[in-house]
N, C-alpha and C. Protein backbone atom coordinates (compact mmCIF):
# COMPACT_ATOMS: atom_id res chain seq x y z
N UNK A 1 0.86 -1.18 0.00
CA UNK A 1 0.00 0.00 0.00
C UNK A 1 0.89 1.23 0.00
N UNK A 2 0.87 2.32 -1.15
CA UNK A 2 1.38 3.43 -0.90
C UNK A 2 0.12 4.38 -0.51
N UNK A 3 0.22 4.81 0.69
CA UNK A 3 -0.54 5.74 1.10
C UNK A 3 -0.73 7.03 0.62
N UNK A 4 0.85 7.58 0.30
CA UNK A 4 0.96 8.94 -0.45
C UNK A 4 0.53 8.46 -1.36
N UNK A 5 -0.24 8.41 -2.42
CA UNK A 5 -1.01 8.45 -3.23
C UNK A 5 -2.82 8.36 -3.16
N UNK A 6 -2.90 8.20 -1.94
CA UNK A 6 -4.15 8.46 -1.79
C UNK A 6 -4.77 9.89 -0.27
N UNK A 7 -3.21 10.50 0.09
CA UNK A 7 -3.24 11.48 1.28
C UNK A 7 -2.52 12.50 0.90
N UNK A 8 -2.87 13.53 1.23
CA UNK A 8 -2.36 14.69 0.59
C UNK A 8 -2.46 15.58 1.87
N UNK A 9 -1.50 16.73 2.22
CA UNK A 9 -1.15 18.02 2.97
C UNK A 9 -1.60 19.27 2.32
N UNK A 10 -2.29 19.89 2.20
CA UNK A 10 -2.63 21.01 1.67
C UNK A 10 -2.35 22.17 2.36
N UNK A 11 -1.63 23.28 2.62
CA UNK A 11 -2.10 24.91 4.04
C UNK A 11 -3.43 25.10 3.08
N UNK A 12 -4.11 24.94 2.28
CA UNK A 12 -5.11 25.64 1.96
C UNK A 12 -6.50 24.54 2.24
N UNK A 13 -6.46 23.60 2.97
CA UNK A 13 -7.19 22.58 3.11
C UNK A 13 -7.14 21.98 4.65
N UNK A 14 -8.27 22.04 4.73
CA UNK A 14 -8.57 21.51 6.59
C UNK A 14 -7.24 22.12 7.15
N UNK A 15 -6.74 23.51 7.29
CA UNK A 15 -5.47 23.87 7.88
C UNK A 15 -4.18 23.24 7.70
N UNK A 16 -4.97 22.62 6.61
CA UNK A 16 -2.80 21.80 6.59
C UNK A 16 -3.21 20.28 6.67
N UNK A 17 -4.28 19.70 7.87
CA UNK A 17 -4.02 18.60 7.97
C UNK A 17 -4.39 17.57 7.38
N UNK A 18 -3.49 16.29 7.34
CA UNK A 18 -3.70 14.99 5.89
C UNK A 18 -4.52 14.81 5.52
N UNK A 19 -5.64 14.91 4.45
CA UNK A 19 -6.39 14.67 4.31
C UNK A 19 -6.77 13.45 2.90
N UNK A 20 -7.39 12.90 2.80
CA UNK A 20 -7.87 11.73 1.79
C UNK A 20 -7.42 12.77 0.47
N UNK A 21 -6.86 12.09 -0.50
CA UNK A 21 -7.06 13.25 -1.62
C UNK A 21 -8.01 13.15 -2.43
N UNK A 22 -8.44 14.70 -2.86
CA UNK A 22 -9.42 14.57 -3.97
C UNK A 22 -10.94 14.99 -2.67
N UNK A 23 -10.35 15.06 -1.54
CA UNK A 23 -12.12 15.60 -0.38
C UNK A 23 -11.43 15.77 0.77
N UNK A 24 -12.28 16.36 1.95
CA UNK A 24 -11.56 17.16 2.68
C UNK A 24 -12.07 16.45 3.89
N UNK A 25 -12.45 15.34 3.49
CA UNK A 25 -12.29 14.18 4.73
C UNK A 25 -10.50 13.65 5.55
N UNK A 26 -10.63 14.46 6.78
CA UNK A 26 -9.41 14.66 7.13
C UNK A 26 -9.00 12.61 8.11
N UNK A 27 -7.44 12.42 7.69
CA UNK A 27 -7.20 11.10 8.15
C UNK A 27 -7.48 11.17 9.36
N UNK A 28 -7.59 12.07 10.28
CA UNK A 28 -7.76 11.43 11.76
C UNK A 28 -9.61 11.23 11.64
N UNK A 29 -10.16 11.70 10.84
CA UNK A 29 -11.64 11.68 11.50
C UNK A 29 -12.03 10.23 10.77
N UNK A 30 -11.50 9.45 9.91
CA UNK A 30 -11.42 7.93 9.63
C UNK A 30 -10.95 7.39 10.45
N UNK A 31 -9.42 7.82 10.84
CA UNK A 31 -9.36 6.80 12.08
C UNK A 31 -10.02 6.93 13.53
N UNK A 32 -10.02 7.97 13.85
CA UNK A 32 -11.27 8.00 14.94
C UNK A 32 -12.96 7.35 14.84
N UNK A 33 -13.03 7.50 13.64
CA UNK A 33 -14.20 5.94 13.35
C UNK A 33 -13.76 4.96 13.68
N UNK A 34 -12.80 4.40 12.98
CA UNK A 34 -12.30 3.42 13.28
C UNK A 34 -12.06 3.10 14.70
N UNK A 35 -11.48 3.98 15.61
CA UNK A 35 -11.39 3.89 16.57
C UNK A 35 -12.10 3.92 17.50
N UNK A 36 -13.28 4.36 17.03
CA UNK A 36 -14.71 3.94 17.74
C UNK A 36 -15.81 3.10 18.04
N UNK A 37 -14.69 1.98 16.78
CA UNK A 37 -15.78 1.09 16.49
C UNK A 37 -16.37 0.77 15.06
N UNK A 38 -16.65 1.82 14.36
CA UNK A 38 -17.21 1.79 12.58
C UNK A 38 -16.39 0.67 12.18
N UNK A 39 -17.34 0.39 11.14
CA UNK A 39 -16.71 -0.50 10.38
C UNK A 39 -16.30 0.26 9.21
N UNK A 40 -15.70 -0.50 7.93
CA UNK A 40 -15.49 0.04 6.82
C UNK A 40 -16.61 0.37 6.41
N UNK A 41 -17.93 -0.55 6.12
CA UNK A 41 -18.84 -0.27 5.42
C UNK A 41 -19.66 1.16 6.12
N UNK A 42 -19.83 0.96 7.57
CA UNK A 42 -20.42 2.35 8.06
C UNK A 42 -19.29 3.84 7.41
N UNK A 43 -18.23 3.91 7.85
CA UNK A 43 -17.03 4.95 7.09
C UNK A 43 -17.94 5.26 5.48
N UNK A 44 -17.90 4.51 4.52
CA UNK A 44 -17.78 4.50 3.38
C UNK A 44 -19.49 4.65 3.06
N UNK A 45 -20.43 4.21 3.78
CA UNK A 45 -21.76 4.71 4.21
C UNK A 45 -21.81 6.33 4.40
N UNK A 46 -20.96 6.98 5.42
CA UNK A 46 -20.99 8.29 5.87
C UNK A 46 -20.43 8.99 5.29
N UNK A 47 -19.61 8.54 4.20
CA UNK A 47 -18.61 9.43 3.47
C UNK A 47 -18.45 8.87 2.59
N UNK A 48 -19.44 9.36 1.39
CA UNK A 48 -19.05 8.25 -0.08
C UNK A 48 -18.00 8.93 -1.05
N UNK A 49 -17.31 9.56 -0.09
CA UNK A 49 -15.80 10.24 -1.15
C UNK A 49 -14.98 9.79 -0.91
N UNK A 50 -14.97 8.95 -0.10
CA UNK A 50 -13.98 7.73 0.25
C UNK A 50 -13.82 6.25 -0.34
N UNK A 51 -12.90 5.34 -0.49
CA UNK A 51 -13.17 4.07 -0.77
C UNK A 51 -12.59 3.49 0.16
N UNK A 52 -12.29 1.84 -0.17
CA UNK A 52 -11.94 1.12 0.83
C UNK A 52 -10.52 1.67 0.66
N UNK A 53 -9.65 1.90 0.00
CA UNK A 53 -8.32 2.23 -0.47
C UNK A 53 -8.01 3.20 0.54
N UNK A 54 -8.56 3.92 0.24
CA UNK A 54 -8.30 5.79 1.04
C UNK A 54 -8.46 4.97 2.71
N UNK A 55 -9.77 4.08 3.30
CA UNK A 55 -9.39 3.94 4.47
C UNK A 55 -8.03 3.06 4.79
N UNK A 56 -8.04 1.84 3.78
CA UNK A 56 -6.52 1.36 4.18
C UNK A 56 -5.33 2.54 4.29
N UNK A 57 -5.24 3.91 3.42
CA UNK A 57 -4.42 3.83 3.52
C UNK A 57 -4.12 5.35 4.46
N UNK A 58 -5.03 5.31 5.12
CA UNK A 58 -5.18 5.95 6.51
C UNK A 58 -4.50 5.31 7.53
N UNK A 59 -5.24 4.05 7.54
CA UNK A 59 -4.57 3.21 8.22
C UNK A 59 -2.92 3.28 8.33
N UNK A 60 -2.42 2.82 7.15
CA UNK A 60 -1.25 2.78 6.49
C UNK A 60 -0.26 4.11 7.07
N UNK A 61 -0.59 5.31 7.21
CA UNK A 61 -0.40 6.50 7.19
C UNK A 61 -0.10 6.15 8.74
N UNK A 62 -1.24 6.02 9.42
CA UNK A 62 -1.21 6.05 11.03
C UNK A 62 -0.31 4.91 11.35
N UNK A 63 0.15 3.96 10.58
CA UNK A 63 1.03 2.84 11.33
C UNK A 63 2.59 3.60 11.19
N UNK A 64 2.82 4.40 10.00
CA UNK A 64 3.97 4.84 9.72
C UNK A 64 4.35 5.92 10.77
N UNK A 65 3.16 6.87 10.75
CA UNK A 65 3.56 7.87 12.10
C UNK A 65 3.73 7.05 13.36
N UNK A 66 3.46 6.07 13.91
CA UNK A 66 3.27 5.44 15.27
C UNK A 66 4.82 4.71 14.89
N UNK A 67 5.75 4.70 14.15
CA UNK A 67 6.88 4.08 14.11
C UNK A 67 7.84 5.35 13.90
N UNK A 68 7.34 6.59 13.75
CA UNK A 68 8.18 7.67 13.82
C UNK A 68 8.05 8.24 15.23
N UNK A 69 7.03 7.97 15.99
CA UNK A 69 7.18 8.94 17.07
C UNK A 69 6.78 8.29 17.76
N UNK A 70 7.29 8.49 19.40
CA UNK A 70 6.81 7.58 20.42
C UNK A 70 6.10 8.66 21.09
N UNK A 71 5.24 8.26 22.11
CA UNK A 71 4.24 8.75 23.02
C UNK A 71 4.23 8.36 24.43
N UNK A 72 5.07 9.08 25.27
CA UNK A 72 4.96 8.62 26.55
C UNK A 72 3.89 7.92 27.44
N UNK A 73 3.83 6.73 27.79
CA UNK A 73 2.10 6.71 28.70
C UNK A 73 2.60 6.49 29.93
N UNK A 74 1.87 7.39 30.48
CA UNK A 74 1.93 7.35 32.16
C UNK A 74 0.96 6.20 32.97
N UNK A 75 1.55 5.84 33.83
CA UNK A 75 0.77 4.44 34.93
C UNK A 75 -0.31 5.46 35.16
């Protein structure tokens, strides 16, 4: 999966942040579905400017940042 080809950075779009390309469905508000629970089909139900592609490669996107940066968690 190349993700850059389906996520794009715009300053003139949702402030900058990644968004699906081609709609201004921004990657965290897919993965926060996701992270809530949605399935693909609900995502792609609520947002038909999306495909299954664009959510993989949200996904894809969020595994790469989580191997660039660590996040302290406190007990």
């Amino acid at each position: 999966m190349q993700w850059r080809e389906h996520i794009s950075v715009d300053p003139n779009v949702c402030h900058g942040q990644a968004c699906i390309k081609g709609t201004r469905v921004m990657v965290s508000v897919v993965l926060d579905n996701l992270a809530d629970g949605a399935s693909r089909e609900e995502i792609l139900r609520d947002y038909p400017s999306l495909t299954d592609e664009s959510i993989h490669a949200a996904l894809a996107y969020a595994a790469e940042l989580a191997r660039e940066r660590v996040v302290s968690l406190t007990a």
